[in-house]
N, C-alpha and C. Protein backbone atom coordinates (compact mmCIF):
# COMPACT_ATOMS: atom_id res chain seq x y z
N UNK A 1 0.84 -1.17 0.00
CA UNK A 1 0.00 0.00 0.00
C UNK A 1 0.89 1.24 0.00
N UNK A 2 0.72 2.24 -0.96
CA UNK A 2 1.26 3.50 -0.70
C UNK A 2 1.16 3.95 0.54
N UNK A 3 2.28 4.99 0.70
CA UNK A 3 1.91 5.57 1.95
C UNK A 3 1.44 7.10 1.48
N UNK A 4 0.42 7.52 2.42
CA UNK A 4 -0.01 8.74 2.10
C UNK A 4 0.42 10.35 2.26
N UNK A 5 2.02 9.98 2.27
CA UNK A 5 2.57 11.29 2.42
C UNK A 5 4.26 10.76 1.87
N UNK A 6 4.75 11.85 1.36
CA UNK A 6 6.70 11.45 1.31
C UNK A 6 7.35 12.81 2.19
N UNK A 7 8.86 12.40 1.79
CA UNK A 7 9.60 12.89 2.57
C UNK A 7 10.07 13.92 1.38
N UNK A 8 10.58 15.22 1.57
CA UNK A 8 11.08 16.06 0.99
C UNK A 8 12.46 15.37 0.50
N UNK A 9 13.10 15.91 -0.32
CA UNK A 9 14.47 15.74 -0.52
C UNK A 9 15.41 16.20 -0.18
N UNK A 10 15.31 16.87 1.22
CA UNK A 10 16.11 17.43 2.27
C UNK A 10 15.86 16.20 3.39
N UNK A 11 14.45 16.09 3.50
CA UNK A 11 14.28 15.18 4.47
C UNK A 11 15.48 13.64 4.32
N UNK A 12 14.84 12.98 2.71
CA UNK A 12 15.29 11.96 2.64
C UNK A 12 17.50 12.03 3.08
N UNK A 13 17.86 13.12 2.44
CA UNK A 13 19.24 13.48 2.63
C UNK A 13 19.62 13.26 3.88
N UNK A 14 18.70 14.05 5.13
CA UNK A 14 18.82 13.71 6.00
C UNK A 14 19.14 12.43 6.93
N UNK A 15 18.06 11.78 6.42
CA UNK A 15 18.08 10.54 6.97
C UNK A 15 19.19 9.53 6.57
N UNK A 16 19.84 9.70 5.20
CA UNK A 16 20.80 9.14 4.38
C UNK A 16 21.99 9.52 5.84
N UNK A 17 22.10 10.92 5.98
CA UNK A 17 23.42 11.08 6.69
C UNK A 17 23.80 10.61 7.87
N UNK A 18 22.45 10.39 8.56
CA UNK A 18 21.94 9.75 9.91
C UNK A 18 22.47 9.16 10.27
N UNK A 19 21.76 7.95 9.05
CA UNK A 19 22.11 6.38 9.01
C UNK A 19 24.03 6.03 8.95
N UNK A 20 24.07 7.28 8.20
CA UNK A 20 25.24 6.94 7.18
C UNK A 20 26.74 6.83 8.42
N UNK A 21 26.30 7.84 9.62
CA UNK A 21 26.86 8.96 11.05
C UNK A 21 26.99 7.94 12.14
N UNK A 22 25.33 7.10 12.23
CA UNK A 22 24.90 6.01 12.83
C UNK A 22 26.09 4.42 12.75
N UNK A 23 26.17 4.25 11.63
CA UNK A 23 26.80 2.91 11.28
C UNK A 23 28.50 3.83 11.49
N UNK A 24 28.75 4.09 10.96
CA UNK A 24 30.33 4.79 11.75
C UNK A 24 30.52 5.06 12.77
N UNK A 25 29.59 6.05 13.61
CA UNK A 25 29.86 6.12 15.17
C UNK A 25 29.21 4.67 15.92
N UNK A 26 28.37 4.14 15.51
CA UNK A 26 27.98 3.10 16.73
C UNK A 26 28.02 1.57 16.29
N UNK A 27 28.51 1.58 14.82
CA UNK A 27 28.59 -0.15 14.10
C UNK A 27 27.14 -0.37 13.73
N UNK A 28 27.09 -1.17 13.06
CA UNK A 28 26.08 -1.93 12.47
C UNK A 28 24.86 -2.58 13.16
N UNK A 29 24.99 -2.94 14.45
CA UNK A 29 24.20 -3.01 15.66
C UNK A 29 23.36 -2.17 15.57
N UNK A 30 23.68 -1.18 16.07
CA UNK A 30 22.95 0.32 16.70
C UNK A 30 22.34 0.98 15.21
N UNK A 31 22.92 0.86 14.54
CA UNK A 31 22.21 1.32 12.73
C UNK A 31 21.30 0.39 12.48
N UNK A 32 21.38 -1.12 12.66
CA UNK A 32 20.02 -1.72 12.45
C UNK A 32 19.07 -1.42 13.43
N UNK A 33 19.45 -0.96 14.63
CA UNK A 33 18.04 -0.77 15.70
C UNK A 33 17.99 0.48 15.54
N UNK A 34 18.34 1.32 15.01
CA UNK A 34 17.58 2.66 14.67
C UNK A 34 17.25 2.84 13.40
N UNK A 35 17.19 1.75 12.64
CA UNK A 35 16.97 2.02 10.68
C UNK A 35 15.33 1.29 11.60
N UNK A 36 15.15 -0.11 12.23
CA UNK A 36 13.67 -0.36 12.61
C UNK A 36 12.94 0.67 13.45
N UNK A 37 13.58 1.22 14.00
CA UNK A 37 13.00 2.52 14.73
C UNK A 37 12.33 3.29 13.66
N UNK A 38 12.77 3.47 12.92
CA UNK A 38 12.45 4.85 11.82
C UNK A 38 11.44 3.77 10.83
N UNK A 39 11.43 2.57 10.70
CA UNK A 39 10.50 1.79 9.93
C UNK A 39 8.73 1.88 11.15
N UNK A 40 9.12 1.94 12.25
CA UNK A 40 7.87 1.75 13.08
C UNK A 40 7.53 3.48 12.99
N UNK A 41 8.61 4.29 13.35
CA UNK A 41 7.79 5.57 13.58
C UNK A 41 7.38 5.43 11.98
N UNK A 42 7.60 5.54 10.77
CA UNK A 42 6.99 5.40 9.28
C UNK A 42 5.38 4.97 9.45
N UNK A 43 5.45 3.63 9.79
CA UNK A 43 3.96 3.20 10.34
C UNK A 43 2.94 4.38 10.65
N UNK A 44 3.42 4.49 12.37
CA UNK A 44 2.89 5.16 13.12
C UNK A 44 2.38 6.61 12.43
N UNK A 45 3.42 7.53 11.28
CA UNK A 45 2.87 8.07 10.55
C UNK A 45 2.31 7.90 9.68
N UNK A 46 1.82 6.94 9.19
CA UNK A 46 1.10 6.24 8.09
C UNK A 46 0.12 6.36 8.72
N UNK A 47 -0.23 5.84 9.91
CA UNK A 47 -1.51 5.44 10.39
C UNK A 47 -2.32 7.14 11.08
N UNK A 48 -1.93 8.21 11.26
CA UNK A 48 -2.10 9.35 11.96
C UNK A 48 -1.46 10.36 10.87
N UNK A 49 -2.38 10.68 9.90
CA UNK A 49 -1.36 11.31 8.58
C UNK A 49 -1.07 12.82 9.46
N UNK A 50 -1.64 13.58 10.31
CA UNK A 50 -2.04 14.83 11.24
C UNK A 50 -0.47 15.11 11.64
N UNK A 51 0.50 13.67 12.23
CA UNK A 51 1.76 13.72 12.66
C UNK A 51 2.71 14.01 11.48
N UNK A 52 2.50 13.94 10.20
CA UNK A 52 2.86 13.71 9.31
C UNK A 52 3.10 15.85 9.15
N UNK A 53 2.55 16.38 9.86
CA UNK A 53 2.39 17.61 9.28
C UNK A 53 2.97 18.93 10.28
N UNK A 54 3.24 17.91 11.90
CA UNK A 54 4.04 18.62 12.92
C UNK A 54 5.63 19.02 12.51
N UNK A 55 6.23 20.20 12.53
CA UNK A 55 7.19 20.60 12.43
C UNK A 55 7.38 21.19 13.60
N UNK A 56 8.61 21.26 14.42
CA UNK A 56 9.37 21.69 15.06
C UNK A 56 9.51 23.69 14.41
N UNK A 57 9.02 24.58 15.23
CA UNK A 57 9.18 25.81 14.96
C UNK A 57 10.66 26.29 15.37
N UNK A 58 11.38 27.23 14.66
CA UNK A 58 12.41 27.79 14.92
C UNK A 58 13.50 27.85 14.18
């Protein structure tokens, strides 16, 4: 099923560098339990499109 919203192409960059920051500072361990982290919060915005639209001001 599609999901009903995407990520900007700042967003997705983001997350690329994360991951990328993640697996160098903490190994491959800690990058797979935060790549499923970011697969459940995905869900969780799937399911509540409203979260999908909160930004952090500033």
């Amino acid at each position: 099923m599609p999901k009903p919203w995407r990520l900007t192409r700042q967003a997705e960059r983001s997350l690329v560098e994360i991951a990328r920051w993640t697996l160098e500072t903490f190994g491959p361990r800690q990058a797979e339990a935060y790549d499923s982290g970011l697969g459940r919060l995905d869900d969780l915005v799937g399911h509540d499109h409203a979260m999908s639209l909160l930004r952090p001001q500033g």
